[in-house]
N, C-alpha and C. Protein backbone atom coordinates (compact mmCIF):
# COMPACT_ATOMS: atom_id res chain seq x y z
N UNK A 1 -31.59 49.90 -10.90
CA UNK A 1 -31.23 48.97 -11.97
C UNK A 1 -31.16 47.54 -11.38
N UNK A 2 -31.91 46.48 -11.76
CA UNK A 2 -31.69 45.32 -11.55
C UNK A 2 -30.97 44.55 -11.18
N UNK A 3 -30.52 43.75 -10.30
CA UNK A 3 -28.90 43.19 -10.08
C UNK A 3 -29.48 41.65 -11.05
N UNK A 4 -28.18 40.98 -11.58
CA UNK A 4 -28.37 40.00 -11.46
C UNK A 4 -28.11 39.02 -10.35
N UNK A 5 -28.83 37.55 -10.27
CA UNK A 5 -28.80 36.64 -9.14
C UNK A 5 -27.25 36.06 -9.40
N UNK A 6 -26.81 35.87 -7.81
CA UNK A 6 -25.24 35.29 -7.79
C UNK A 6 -25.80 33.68 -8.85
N UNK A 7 -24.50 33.83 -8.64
CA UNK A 7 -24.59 32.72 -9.17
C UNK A 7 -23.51 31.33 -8.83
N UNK A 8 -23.90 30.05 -8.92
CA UNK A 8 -23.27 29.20 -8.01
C UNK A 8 -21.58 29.17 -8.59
N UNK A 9 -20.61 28.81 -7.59
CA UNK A 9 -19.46 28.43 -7.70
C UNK A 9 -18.97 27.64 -9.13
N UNK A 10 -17.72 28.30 -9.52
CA UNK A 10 -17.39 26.82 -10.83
C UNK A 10 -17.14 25.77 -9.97
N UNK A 11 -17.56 24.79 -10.63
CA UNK A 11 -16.95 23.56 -10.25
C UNK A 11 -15.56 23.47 -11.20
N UNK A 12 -14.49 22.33 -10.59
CA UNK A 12 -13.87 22.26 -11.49
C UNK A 12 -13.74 21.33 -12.59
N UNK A 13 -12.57 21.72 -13.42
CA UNK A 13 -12.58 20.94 -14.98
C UNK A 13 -13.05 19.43 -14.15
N UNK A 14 -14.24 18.60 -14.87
CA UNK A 14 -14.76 17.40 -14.81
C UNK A 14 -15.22 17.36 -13.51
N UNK A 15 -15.86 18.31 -13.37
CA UNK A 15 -16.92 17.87 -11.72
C UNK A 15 -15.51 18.03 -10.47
N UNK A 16 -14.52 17.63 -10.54
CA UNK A 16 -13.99 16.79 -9.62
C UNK A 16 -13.88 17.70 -8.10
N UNK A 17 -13.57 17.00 -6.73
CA UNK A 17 -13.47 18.29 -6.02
C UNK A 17 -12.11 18.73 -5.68
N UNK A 18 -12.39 20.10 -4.82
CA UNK A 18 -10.92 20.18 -4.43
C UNK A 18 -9.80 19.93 -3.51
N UNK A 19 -8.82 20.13 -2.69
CA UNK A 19 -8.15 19.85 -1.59
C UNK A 19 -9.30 20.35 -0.27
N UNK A 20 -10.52 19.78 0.07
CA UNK A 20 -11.25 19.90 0.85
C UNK A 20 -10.50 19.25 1.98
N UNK A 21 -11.28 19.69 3.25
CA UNK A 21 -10.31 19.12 4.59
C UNK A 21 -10.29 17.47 4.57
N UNK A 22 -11.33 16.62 3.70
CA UNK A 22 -11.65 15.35 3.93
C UNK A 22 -11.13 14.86 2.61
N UNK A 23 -10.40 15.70 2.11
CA UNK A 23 -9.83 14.55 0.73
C UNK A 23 -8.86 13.87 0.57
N UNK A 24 -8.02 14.41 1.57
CA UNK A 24 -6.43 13.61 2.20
C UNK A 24 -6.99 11.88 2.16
N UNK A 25 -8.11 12.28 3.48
CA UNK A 25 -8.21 11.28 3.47
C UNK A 25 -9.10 9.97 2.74
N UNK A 26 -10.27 10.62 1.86
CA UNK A 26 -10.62 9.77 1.24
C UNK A 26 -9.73 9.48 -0.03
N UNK A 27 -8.68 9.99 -0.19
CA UNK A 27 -7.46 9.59 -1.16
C UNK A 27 -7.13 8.30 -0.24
N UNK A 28 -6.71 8.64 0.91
CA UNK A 28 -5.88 7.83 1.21
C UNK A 28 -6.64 6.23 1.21
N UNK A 29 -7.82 6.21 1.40
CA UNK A 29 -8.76 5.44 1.78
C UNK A 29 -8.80 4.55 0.17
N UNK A 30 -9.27 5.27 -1.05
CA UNK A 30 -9.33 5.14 -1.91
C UNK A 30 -7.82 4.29 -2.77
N UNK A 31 -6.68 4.44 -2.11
CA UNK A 31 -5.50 3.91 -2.33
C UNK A 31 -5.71 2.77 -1.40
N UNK A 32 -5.99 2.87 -0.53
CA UNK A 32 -5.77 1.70 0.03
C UNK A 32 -6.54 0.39 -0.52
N UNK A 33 -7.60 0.78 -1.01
CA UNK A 33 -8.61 -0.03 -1.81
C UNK A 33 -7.84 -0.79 -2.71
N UNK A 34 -7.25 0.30 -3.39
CA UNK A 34 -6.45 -0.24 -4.95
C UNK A 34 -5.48 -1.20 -4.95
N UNK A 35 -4.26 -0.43 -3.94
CA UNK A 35 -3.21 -1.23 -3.32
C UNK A 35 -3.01 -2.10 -2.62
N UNK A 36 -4.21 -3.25 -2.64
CA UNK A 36 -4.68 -4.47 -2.01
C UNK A 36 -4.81 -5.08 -2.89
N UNK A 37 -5.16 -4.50 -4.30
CA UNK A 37 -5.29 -5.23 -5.49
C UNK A 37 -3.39 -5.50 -6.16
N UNK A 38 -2.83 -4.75 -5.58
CA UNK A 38 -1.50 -4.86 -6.06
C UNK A 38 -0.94 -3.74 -6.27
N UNK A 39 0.52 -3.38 -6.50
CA UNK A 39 1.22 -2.16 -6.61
C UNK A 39 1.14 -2.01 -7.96
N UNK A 40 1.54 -3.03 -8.78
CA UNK A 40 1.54 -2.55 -10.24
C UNK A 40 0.44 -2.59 -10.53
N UNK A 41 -1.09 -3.09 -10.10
CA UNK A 41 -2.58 -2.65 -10.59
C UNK A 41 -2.97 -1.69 -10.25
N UNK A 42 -1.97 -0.78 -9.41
CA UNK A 42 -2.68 0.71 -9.24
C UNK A 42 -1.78 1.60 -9.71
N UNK A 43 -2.74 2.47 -10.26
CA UNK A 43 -2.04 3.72 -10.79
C UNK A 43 -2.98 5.10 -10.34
N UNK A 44 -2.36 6.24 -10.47
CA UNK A 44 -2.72 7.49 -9.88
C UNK A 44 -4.21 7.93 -10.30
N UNK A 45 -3.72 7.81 -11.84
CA UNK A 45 -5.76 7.90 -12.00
C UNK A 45 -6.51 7.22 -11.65
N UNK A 46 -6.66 6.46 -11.08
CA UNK A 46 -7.57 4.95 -10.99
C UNK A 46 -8.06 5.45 -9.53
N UNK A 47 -6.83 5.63 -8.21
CA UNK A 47 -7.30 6.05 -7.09
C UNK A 47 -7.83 7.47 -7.65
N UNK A 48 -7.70 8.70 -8.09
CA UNK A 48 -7.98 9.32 -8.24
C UNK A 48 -9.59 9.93 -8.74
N UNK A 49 -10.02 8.72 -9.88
CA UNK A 49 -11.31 8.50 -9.98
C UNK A 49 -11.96 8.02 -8.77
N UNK A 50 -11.62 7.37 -7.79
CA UNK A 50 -12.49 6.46 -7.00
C UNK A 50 -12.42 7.25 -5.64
N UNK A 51 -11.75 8.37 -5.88
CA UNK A 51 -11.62 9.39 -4.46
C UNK A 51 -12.38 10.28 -5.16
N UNK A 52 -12.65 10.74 -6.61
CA UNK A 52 -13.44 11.89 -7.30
C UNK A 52 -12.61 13.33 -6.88
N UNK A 53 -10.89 13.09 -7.29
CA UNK A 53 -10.25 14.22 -7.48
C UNK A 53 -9.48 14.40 -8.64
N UNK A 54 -8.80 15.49 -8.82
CA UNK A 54 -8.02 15.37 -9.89
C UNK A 54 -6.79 14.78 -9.52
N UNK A 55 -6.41 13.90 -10.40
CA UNK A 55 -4.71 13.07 -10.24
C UNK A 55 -3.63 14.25 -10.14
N UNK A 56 -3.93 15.53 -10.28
CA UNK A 56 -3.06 16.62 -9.83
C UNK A 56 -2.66 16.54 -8.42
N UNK A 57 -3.99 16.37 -7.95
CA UNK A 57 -3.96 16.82 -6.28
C UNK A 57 -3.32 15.27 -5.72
N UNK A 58 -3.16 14.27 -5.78
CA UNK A 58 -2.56 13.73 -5.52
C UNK A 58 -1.06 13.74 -5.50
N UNK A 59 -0.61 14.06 -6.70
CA UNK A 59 1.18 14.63 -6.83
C UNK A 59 1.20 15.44 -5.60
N UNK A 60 0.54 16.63 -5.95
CA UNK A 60 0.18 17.58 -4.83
C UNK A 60 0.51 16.89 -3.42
N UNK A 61 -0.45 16.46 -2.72
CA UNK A 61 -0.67 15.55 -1.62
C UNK A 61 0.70 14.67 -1.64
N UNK A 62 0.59 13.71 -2.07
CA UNK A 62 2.08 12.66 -1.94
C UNK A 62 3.14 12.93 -2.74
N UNK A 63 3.18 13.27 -3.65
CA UNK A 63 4.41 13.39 -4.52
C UNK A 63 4.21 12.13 -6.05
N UNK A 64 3.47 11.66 -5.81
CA UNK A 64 3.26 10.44 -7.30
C UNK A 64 2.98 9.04 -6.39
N UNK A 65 2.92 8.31 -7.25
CA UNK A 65 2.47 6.80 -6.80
C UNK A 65 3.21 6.28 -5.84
N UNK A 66 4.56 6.18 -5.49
CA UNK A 66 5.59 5.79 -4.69
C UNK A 66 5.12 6.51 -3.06
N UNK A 67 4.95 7.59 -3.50
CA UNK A 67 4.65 8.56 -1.84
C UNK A 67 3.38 8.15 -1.52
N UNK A 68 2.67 8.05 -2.58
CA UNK A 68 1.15 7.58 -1.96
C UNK A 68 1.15 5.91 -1.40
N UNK A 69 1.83 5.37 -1.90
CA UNK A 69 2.13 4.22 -1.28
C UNK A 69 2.65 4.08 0.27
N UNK A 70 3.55 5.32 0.39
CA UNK A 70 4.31 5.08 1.86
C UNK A 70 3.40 5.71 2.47
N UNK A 71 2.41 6.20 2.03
CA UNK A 71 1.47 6.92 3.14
C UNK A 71 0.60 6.03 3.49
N UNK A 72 -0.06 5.50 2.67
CA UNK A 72 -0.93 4.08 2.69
C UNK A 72 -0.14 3.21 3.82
N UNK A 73 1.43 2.43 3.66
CA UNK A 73 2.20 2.18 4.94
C UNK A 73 2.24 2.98 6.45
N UNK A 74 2.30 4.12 6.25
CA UNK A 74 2.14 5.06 7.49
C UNK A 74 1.08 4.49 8.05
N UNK A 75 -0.09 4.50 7.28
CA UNK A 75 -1.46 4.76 8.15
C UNK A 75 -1.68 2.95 8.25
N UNK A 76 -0.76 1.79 7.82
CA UNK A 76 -1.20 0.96 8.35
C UNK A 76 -0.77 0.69 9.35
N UNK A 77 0.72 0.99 9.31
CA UNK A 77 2.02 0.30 10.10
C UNK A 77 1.81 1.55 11.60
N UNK A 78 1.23 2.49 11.44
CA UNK A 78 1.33 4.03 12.79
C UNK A 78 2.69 3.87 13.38
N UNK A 79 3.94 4.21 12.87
CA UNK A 79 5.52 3.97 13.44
C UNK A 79 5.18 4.62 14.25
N UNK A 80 4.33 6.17 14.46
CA UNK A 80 4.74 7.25 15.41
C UNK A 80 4.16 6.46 16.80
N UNK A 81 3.05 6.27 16.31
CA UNK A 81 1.56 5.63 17.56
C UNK A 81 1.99 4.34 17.69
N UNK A 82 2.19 3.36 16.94
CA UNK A 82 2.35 2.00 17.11
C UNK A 82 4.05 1.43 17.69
N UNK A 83 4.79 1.62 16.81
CA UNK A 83 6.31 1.19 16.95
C UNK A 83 6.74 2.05 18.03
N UNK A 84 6.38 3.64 17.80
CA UNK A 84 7.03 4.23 18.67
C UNK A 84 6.62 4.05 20.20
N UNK A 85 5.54 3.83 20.49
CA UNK A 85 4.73 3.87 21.46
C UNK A 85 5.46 2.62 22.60
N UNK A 86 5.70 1.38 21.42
CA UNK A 86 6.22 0.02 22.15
C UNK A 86 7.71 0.55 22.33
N UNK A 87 8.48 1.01 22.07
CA UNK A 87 10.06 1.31 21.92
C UNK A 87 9.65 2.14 22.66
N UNK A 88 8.88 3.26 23.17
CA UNK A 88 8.84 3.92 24.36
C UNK A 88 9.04 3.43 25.74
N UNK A 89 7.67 2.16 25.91
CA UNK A 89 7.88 1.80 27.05
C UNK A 89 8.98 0.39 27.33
N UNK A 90 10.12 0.86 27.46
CA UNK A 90 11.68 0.20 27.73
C UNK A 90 11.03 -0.57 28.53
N UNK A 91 10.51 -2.06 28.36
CA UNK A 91 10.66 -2.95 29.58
C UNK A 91 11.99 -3.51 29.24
N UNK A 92 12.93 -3.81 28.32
CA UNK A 92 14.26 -4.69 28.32
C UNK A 92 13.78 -5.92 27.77
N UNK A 93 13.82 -6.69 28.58
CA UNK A 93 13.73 -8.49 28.56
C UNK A 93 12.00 -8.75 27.92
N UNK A 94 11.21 -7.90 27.70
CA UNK A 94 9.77 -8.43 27.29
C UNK A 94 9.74 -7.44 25.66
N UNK A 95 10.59 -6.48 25.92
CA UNK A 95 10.76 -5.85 24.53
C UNK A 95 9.99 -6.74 23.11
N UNK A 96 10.66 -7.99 22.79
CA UNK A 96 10.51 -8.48 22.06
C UNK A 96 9.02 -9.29 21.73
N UNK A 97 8.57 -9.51 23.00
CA UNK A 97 7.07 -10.11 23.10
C UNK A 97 6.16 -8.65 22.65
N UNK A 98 6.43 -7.64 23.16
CA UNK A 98 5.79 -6.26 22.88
C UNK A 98 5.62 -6.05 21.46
N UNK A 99 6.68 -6.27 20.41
CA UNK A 99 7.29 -6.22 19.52
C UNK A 99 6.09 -6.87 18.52
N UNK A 100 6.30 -8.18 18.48
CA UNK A 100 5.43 -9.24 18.62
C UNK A 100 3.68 -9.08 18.56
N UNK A 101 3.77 -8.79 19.53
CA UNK A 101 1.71 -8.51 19.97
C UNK A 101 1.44 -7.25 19.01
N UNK A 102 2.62 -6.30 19.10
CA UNK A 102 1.99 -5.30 18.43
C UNK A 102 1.85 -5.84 16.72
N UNK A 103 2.84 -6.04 16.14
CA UNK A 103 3.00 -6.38 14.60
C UNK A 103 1.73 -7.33 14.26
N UNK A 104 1.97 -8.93 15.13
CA UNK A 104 0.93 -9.37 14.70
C UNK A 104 -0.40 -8.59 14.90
N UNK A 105 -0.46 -8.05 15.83
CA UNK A 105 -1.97 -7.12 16.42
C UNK A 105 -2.64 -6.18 14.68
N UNK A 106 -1.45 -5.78 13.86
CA UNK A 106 -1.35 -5.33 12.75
C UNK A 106 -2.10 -6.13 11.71
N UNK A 107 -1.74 -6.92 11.88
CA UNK A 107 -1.71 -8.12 10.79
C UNK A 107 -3.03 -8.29 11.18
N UNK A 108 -3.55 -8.64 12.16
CA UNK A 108 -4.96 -9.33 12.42
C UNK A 108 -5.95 -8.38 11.66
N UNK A 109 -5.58 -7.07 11.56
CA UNK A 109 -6.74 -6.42 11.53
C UNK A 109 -6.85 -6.34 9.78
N UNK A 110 -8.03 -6.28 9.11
CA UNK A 110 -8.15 -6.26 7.78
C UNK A 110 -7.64 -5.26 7.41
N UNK A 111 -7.95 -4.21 7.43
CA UNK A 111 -8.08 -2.56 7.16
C UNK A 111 -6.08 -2.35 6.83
N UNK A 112 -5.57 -2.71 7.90
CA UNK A 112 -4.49 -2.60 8.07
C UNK A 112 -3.31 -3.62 7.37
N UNK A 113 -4.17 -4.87 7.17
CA UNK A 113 -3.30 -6.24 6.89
C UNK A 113 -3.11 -5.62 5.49
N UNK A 114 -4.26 -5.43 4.61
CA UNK A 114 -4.04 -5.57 3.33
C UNK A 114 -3.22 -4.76 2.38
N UNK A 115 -3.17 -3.31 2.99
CA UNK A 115 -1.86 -2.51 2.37
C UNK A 115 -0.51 -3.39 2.74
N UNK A 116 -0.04 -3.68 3.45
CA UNK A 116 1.29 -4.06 4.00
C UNK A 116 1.35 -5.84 2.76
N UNK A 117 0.10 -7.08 2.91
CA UNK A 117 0.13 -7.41 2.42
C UNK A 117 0.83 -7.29 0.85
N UNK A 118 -0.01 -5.90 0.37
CA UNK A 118 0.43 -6.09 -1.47
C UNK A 118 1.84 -5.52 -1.40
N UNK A 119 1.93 -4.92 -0.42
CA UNK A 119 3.47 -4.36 -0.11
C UNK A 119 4.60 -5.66 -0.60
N UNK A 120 4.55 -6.27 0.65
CA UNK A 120 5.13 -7.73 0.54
C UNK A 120 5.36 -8.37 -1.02
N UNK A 121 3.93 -8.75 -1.38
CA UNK A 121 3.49 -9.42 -2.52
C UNK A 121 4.40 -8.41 -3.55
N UNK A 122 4.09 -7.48 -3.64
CA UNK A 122 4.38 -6.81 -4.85
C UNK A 122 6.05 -6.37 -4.94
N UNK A 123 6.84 -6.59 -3.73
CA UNK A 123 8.42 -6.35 -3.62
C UNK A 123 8.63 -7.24 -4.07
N UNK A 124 8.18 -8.59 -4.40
CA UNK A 124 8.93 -9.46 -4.75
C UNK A 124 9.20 -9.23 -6.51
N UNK A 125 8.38 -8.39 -7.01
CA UNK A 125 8.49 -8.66 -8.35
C UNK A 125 8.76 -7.14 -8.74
N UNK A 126 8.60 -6.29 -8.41
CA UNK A 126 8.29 -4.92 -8.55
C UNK A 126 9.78 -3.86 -8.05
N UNK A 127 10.20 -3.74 -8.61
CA UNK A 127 11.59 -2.70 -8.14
C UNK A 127 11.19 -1.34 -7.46
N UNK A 128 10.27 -0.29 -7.74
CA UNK A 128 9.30 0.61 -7.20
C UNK A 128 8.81 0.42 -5.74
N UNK A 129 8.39 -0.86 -5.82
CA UNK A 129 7.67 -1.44 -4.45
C UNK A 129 8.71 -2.01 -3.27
N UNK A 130 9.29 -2.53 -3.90
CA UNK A 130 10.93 -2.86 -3.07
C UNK A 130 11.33 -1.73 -2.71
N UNK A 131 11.95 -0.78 -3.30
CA UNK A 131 12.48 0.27 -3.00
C UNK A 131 11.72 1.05 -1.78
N UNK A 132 10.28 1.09 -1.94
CA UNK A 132 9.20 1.94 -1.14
C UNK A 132 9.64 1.03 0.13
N UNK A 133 9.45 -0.09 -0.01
CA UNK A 133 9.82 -0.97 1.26
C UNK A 133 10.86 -1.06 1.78
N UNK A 134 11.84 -1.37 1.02
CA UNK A 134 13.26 -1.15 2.15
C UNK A 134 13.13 0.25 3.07
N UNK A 135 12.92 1.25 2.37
CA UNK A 135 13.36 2.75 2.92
C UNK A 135 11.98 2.75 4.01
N UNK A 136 11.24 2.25 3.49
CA UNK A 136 9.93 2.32 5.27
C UNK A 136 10.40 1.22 6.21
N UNK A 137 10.75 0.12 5.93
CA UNK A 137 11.14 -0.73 7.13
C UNK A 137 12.34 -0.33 7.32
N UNK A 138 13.37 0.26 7.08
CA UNK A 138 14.49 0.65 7.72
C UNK A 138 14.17 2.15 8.48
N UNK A 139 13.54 2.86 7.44
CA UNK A 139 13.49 4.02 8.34
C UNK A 139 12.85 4.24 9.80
N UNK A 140 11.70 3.00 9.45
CA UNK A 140 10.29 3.34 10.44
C UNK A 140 10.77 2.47 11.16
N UNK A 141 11.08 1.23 11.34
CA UNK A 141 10.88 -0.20 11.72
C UNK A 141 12.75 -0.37 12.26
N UNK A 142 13.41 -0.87 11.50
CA UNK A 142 14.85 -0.93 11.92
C UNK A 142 15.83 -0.21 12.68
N UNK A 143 15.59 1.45 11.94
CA UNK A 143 16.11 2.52 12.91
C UNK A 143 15.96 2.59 13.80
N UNK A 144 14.45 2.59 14.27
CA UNK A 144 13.86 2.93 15.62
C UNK A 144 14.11 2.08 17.13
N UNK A 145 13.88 0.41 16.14
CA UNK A 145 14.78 -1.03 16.92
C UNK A 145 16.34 -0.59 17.64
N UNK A 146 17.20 0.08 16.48
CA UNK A 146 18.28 -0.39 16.56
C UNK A 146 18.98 0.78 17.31
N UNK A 147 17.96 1.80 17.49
CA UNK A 147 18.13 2.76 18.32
C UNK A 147 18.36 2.82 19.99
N UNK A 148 17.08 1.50 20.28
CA UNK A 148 16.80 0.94 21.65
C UNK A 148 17.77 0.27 22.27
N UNK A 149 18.73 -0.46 21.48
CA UNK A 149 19.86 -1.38 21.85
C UNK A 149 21.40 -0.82 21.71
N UNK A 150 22.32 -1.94 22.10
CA UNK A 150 23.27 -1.35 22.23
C UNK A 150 24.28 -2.44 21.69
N UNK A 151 25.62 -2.16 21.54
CA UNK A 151 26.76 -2.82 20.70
C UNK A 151 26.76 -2.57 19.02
N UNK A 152 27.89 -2.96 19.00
CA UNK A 152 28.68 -2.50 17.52
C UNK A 152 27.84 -3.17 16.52
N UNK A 153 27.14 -4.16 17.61
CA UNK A 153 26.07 -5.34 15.73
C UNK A 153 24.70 -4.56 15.93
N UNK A 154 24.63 -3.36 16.50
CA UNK A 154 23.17 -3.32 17.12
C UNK A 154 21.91 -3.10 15.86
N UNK A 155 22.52 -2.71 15.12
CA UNK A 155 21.93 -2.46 13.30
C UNK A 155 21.39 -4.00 12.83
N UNK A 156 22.65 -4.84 12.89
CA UNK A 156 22.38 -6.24 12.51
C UNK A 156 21.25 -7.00 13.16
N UNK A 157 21.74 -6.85 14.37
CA UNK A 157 20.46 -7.52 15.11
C UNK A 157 19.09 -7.08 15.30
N UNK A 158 19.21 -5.81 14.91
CA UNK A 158 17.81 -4.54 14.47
C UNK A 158 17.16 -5.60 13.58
N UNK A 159 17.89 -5.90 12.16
CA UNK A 159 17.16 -6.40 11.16
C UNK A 159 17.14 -7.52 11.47
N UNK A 160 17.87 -8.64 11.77
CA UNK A 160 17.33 -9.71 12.13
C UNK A 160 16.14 -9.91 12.88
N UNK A 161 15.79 -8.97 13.92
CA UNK A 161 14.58 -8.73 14.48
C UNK A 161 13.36 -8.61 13.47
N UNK A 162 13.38 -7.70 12.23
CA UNK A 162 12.40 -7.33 12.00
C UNK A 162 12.08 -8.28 10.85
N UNK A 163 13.34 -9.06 10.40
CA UNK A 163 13.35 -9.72 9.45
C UNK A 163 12.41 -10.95 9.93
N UNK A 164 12.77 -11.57 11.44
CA UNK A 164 12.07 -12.35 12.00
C UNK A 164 10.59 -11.93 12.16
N UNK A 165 9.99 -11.23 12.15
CA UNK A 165 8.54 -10.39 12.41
C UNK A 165 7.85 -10.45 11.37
N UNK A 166 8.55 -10.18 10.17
CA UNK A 166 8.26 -9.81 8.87
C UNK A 166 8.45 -11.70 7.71
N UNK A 167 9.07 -12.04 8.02
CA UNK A 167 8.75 -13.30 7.35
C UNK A 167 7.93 -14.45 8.31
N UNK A 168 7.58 -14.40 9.61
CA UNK A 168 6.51 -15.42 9.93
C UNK A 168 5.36 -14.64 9.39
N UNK A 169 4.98 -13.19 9.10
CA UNK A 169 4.26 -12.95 8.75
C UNK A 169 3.65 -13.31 7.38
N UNK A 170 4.73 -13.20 6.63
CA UNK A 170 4.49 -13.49 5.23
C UNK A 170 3.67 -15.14 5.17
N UNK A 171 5.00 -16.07 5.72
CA UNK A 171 4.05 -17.44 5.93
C UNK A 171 2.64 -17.57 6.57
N UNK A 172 2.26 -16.77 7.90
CA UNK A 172 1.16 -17.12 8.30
C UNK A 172 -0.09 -16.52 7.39
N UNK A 173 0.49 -14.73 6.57
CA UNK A 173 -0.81 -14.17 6.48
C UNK A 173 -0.80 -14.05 4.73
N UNK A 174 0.15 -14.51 4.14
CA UNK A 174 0.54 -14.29 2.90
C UNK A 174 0.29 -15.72 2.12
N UNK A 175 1.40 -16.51 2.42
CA UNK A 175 1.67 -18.09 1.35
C UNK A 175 0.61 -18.81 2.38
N UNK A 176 0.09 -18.71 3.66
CA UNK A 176 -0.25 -19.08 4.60
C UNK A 176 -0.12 -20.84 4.24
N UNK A 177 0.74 -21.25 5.17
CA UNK A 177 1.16 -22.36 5.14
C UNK A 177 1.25 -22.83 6.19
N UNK A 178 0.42 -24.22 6.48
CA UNK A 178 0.16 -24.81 7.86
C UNK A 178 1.51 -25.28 8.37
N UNK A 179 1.77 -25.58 9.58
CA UNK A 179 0.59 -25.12 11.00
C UNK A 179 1.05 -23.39 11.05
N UNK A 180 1.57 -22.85 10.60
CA UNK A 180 1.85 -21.90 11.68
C UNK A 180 1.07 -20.74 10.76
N UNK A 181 -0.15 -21.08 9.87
CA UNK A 181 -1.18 -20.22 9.46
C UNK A 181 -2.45 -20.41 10.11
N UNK A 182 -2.45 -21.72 10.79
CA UNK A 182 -3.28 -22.38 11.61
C UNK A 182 -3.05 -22.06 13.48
N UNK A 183 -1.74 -22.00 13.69
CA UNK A 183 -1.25 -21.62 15.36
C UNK A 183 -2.34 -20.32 15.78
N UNK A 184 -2.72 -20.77 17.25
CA UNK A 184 -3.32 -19.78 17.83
C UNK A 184 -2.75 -18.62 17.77
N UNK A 185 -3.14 -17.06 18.07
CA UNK A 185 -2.30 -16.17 17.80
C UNK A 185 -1.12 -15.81 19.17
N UNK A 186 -1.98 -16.03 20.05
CA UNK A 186 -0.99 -16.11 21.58
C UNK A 186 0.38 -16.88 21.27
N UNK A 187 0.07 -18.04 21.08
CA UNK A 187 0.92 -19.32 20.66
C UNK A 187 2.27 -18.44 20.05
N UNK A 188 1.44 -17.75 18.65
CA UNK A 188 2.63 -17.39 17.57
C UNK A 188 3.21 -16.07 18.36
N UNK A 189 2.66 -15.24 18.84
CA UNK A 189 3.07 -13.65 19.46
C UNK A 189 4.39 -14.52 20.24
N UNK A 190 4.06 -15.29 21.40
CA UNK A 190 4.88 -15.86 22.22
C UNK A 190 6.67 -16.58 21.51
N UNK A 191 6.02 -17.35 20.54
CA UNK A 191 7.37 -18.25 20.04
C UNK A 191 7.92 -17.20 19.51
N UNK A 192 7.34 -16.47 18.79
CA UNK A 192 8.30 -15.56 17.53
C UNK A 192 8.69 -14.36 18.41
N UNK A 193 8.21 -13.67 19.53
CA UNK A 193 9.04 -12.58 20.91
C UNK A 193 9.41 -12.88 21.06
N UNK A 194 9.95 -14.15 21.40
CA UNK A 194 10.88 -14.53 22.28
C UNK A 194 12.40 -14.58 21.12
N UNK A 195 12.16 -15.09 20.03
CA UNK A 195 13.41 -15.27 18.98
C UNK A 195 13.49 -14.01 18.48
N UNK A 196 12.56 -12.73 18.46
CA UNK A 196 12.77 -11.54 18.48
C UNK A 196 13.96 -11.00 19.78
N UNK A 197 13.65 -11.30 20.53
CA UNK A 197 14.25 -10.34 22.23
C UNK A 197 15.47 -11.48 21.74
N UNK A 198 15.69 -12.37 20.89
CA UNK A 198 17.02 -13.38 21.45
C UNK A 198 17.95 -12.32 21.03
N UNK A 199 17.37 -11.49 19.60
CA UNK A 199 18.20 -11.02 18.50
C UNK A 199 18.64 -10.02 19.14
N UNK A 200 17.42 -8.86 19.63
CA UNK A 200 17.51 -7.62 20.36
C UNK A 200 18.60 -8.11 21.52
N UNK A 201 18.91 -8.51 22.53
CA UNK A 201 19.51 -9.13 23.41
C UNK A 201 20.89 -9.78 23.21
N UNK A 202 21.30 -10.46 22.31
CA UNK A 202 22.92 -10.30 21.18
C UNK A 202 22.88 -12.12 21.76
């Protein structure tokens, strides 16, 4: 008796694909696109069309728009590879220049600048985006600082550190406002480590 021929796989509802090993990351890729355009101009379907998955698998994957955001931060900011890596190697007294080279080193690069950018941009107006931000720069960024040091202010001077890191940034790569959108980058790594390590240092 005749067999019939197999026949190909369903695809699923609307073409889309599934949790394949490479969709993490072209989600993530695909958010990052969006979330350069701004926090409140992206929404779950939008990356979701432009990764060609279902907005399910994203919940799935991050948990909703907020988680996909801090992941987008993960993969710019690398706390594990980047922050942790400098807070590893304890020089003391250059800490803060380390500090410094690495963040701006961040900033220089496109790929990386522009999530953190709408980050910025979009806390100022956005309660969602604020929120995503406090809890990643304290968790990733402040904790980890304030871990390295010592005394009863060591929290305080954590954030003053990062606060210092985080607003020349805004001026140089954000409102960019001369000179110090114009300062060589050596120049800026140098002045702003050093008022970093003042903080780290009490």
């Amino acid at each position: 008796m005749p067999t019939s021929a197999p026949q190909p796989p369903a695809r699923r509802r609307g073409g889309r694909r599934g949790g394949d090993a490479d969709t993490r990351g072209d989600i993530l890729r695909a958010a990052r696109e969006h979330f350069a355009q701004g926090y409140e101009a992206t929404s779950v379907r939008a990356v979701a069309r432009a990764a060609d998955v279902d907005p399910s698998l994203i919940v799935q994957f991050f948990g909703g728009k907020d988680g996909l955001f801090k992941a987008v931060l993960d993969e710019a900011v690398q706390p594990d590879e980047g922050v942790g890596r400098v807070l590893a190697d304890d020089g003391g007294t250059d800490l803060g220049q380390r500090l410094a080279a690495y963040f701006f080193g961040m900033w220089e690069d496109p790929a990386r600048r522009h999530p953190f950018q709408a980050m910025l941009v979009s806390a100022a107006s956005n309660e969602a985006a604020a929120t995503v931000l406090r809890e990643f720069v304290r968790g990733e960024v402040i904790a980890r600082i304030g871990a390295m040091i010592e005394g009863d202010d060591a929290e305080l001077r954590a954030e003053l550190a990062g606060s210092q890191l985080i607003g020349a940034a805004l001026v140089r790569y954000v409102y960019r406002i001369p000179p110090l959108c114009d300062a060589p980058l050596s120049d800026v790594v140098g002045r702003v480590g050093r008022a970093v390590q003042s903080h780290l240092a009490g």
